[in-house]
C-alpha atoms as a PDB file:
ATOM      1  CA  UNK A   1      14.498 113.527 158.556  1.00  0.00           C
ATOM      2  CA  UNK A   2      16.004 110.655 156.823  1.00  0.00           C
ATOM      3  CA  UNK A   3      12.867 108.567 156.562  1.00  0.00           C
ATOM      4  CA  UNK A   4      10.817 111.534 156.035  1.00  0.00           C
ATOM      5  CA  UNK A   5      12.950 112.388 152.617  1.00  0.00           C
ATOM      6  CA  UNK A   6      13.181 108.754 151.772  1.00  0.00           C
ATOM      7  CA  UNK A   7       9.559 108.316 151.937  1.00  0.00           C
ATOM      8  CA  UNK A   8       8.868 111.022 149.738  1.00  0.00           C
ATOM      9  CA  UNK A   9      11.187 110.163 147.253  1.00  0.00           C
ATOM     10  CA  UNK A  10       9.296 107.237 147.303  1.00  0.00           C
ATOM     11  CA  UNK A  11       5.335 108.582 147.046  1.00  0.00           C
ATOM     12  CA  UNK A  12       6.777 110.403 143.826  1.00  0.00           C
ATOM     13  CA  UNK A  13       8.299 107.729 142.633  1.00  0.00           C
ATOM     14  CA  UNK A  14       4.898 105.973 142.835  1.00  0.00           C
ATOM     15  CA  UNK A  15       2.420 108.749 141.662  1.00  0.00           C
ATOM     16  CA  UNK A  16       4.872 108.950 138.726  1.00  0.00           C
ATOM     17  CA  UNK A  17       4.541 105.554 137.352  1.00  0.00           C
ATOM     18  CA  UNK A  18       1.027 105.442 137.963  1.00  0.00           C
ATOM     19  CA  UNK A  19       0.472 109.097 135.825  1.00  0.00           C
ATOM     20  CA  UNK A  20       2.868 107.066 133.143  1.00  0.00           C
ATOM     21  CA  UNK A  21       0.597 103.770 133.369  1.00  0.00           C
ATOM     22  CA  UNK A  22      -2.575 106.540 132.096  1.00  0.00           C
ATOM     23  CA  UNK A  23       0.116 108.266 129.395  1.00  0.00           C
ATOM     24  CA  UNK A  24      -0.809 107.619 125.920  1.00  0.00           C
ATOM     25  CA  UNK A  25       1.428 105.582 124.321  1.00  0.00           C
ATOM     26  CA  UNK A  26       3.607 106.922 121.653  1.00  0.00           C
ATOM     27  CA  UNK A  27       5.747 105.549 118.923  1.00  0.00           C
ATOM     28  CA  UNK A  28       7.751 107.773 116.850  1.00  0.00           C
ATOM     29  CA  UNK A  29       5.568 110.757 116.593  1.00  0.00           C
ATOM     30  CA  UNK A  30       2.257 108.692 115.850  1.00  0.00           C
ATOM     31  CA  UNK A  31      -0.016 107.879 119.232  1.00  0.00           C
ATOM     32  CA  UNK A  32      -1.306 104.555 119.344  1.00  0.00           C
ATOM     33  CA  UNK A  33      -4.831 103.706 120.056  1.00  0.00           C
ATOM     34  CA  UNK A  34      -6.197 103.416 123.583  1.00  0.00           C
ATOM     35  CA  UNK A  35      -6.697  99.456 124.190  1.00  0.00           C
ATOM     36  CA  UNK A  36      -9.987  98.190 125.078  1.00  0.00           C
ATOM     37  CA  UNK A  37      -8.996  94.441 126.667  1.00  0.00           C
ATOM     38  CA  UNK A  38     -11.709  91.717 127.430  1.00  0.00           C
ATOM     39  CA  UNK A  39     -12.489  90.406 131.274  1.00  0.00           C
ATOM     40  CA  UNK A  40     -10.912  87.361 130.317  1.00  0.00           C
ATOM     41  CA  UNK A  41      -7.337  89.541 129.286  1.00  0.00           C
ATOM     42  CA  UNK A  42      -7.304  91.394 132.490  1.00  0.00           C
ATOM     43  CA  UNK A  43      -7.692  87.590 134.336  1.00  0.00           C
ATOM     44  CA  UNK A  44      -4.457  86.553 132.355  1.00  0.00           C
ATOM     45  CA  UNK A  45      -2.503  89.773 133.102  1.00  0.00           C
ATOM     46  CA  UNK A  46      -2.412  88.384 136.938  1.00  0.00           C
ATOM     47  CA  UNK A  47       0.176  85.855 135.848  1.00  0.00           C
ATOM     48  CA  UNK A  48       2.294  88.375 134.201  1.00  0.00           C
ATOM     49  CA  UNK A  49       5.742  87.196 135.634  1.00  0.00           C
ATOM     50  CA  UNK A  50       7.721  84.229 136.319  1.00  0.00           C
ATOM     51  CA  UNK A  51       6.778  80.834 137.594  1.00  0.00           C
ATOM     52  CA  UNK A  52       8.167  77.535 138.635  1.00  0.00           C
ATOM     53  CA  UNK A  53       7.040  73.948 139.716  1.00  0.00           C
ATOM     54  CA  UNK A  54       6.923  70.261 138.712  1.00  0.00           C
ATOM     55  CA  UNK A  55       4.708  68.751 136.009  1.00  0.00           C
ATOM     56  CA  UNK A  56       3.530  65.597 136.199  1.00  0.00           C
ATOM     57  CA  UNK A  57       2.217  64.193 132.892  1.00  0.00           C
ATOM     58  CA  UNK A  58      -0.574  61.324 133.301  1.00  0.00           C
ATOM     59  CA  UNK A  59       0.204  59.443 129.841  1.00  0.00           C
ATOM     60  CA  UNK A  60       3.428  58.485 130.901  1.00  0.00           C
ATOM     61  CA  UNK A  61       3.690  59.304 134.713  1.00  0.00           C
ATOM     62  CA  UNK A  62       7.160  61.211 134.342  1.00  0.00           C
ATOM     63  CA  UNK A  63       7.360  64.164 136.304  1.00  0.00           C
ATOM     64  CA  UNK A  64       9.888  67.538 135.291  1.00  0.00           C
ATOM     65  CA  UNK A  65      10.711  70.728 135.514  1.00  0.00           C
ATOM     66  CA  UNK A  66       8.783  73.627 134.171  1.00  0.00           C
ATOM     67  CA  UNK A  67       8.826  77.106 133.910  1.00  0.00           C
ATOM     68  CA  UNK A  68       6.073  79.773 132.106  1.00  0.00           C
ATOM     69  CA  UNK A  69       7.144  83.514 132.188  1.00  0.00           C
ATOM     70  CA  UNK A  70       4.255  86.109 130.751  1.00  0.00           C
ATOM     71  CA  UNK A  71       5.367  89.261 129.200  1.00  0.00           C
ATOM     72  CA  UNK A  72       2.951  91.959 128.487  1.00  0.00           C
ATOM     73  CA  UNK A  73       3.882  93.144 125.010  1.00  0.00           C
ATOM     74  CA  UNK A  74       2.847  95.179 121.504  1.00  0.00           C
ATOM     75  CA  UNK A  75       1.924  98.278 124.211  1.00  0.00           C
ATOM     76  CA  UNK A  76      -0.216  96.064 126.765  1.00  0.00           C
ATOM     77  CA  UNK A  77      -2.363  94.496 123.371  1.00  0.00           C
ATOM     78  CA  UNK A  78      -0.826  90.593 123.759  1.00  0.00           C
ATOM     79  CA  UNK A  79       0.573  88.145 126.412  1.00  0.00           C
ATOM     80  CA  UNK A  80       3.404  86.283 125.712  1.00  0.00           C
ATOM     81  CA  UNK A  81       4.090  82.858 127.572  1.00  0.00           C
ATOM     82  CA  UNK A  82       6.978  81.356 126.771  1.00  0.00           C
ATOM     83  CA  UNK A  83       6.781  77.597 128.516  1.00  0.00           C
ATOM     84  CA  UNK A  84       9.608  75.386 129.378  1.00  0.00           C
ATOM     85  CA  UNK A  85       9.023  71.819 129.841  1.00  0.00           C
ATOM     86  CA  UNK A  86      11.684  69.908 130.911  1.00  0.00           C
ATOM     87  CA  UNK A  87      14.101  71.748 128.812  1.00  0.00           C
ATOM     88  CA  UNK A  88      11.579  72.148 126.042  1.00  0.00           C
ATOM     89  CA  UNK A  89      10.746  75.887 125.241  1.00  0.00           C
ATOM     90  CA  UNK A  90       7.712  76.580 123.554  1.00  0.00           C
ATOM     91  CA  UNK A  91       5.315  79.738 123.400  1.00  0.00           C
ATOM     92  CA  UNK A  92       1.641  81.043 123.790  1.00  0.00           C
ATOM     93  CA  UNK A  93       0.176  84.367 122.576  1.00  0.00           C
ATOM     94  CA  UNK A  94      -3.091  85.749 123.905  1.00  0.00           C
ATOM     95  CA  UNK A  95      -4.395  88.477 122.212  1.00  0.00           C
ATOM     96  CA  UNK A  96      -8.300  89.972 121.783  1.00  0.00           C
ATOM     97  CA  UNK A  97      -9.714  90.031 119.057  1.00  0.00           C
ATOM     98  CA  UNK A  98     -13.469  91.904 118.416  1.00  0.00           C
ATOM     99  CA  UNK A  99     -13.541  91.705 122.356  1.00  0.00           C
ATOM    100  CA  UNK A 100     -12.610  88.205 122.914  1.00  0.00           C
ATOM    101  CA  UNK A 101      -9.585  86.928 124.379  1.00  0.00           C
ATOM    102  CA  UNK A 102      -7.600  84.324 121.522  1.00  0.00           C
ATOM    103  CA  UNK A 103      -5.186  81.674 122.426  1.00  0.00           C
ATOM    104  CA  UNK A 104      -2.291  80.603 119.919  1.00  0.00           C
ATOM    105  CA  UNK A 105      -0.100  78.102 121.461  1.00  0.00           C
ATOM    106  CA  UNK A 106       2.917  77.248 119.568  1.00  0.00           C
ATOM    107  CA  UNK A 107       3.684  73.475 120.628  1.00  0.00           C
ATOM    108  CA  UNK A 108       6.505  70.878 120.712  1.00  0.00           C
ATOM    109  CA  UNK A 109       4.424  68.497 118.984  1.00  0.00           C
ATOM    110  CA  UNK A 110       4.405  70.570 115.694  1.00  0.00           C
ATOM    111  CA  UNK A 111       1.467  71.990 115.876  1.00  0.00           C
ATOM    112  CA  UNK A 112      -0.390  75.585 116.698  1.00  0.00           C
ATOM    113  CA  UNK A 113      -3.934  74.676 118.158  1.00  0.00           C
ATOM    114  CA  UNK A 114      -6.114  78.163 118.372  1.00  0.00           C
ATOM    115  CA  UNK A 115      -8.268  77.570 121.640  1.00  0.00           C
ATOM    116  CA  UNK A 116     -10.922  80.265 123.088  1.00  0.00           C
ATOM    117  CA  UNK A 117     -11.988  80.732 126.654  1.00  0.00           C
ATOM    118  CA  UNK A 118     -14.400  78.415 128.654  1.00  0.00           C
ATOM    119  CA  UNK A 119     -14.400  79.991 131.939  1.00  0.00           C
ATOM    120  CA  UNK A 120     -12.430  83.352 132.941  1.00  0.00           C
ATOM    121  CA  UNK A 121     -13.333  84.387 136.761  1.00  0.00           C
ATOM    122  CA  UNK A 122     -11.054  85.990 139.366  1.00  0.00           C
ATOM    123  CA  UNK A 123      -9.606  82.242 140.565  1.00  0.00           C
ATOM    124  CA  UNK A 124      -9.700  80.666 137.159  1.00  0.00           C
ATOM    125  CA  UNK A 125      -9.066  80.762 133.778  1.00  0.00           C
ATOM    126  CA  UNK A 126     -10.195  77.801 131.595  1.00  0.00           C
ATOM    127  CA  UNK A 127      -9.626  77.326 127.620  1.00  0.00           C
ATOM    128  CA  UNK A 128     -10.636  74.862 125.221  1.00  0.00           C
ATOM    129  CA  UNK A 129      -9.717  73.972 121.540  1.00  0.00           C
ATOM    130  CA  UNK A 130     -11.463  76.652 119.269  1.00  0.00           C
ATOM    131  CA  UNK A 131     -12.206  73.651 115.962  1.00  0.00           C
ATOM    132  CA  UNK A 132     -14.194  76.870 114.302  1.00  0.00           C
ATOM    133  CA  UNK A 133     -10.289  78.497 113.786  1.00  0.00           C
ATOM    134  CA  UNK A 134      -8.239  75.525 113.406  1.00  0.00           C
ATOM    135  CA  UNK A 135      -8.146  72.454 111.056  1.00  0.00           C
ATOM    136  CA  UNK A 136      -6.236  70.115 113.939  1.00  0.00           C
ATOM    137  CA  UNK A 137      -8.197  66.927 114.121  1.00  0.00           C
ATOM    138  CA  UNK A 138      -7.802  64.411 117.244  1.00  0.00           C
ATOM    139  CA  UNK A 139      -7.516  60.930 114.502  1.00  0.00           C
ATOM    140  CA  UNK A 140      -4.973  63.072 112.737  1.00  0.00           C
ATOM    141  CA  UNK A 141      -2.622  65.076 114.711  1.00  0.00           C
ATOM    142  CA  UNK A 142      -1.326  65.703 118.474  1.00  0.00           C
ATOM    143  CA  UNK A 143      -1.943  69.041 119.900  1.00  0.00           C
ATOM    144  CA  UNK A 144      -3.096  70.467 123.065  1.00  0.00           C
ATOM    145  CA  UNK A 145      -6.759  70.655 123.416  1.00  0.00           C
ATOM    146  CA  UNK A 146      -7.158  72.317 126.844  1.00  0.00           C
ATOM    147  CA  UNK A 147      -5.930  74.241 129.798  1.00  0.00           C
ATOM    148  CA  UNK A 148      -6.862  75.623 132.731  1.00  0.00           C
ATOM    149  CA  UNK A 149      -4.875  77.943 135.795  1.00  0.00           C
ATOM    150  CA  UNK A 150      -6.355  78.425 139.058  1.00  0.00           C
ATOM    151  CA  UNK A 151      -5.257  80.669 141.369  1.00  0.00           C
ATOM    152  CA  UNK A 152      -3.766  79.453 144.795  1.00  0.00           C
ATOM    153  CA  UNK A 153      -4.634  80.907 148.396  1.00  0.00           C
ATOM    154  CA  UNK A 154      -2.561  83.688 147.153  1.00  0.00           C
ATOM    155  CA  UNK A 155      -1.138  85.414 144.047  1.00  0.00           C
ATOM    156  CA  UNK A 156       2.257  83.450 143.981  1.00  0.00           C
ATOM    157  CA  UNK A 157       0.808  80.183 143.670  1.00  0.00           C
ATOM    158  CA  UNK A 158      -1.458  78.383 140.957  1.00  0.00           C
ATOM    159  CA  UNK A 159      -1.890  75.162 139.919  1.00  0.00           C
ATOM    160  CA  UNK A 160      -1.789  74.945 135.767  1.00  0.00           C
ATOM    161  CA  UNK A 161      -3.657  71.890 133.681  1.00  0.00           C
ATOM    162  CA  UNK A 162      -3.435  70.577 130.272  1.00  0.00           C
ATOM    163  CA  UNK A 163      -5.289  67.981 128.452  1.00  0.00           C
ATOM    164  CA  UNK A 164      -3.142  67.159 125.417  1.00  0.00           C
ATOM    165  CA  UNK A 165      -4.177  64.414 122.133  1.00  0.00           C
ATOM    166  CA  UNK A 166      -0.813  62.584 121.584  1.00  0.00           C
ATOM    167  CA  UNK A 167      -1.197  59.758 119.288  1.00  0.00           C
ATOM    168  CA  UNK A 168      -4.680  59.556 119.782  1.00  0.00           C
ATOM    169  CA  UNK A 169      -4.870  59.273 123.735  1.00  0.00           C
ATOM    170  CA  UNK A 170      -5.697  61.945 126.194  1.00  0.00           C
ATOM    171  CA  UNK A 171      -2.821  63.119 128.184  1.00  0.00           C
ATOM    172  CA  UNK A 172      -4.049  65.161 131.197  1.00  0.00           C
ATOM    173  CA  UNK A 173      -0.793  66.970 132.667  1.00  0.00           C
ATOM    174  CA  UNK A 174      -0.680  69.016 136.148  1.00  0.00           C
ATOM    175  CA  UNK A 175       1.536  71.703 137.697  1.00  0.00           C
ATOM    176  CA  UNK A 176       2.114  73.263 140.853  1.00  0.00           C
ATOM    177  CA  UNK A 177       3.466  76.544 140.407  1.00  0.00           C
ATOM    178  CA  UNK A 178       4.958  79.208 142.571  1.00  0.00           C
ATOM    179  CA  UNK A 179       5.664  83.056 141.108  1.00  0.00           C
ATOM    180  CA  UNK A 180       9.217  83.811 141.141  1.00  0.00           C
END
């Protein structure tokens, strides 16, 4: 009786979040827009949560802690990542735009490169530096240029790469992650 009441607590539980995932959402009295996201959005909102690993940075060869947590915000219309690099927090919005998924990253090294997708499939997600919405030039300033998450065996593991122009010179950095 017990585990017949407790698992029907639990189905309603369940088809009551998913009726609330179709509900329109609704600020005040006004009803927002229905969102229309892009393939490439719907391959970032699979690393919605936590994760942890090393990074191991090829210019130097030091190796740290990281951490990048992804938020679904503004009513499911942007991504916030907010990175930690070896005690270093910075932050990354994704948000469409006319159908296409746009990448703000908002660096350590002073900068915010704009970067637009390469590649989205269902293991990986590739981005490159979009020079068409940014004035960031590689003889003139240090910013990140690329980066790139693939998806492990399963969904609580990925590896995550970025190719970053410090001072000039290509640093290619690399980290095994694990969802937390």
């Amino acid at each position: 009786m017990k585990k017949t009441l407790a698992l029907s607590i639990l189905i309603a539980f369940k088809a009551g979040f998913l009726l609330a995932a179709d509900a329109p959402l609704i600020i005040g009295e006004v009803e927002m827009p229905s969102l229309q996201t892009s393939a490439a959005f719907e391959q970032m909102k699979k690393k919605l949560g936590r994760w942890e690993g090393r990074l191991s940075q090829s210019l130097t060869g030091a190796e740290y802690d990281v951490s990048y947590e992804f938020k679904l915000i503004s009513g499911g219309g942007t991504i916030v990542e907010t990175v930690v690099e070896d005690g270093v927090e910075m932050m990354t919005t994704y948000t469409d735009e006319a159908g296409e998924l746009i990448i703000k990253h908002y660096c350590a090294l002073g900068t915010e490169p704009v970067l637009k997708v390469v590649q989205a499939s269902d293991d990986v997600v590739e981005l490159a530096f979009d020079d068409s919405r940014s004035s960031l030039t590689r003889d003139a300033n240090d910013f990140v240029m690329a980066m790139k998450w693939t998806m492990g065996d399963d969904e609580n593991s990925m590896v995550y790469q970025y190719d970053a122009n410090i001072d000039g010179e290509l640093s290619t950095n690399r980290a095994d992650l694990v969802r937390r």
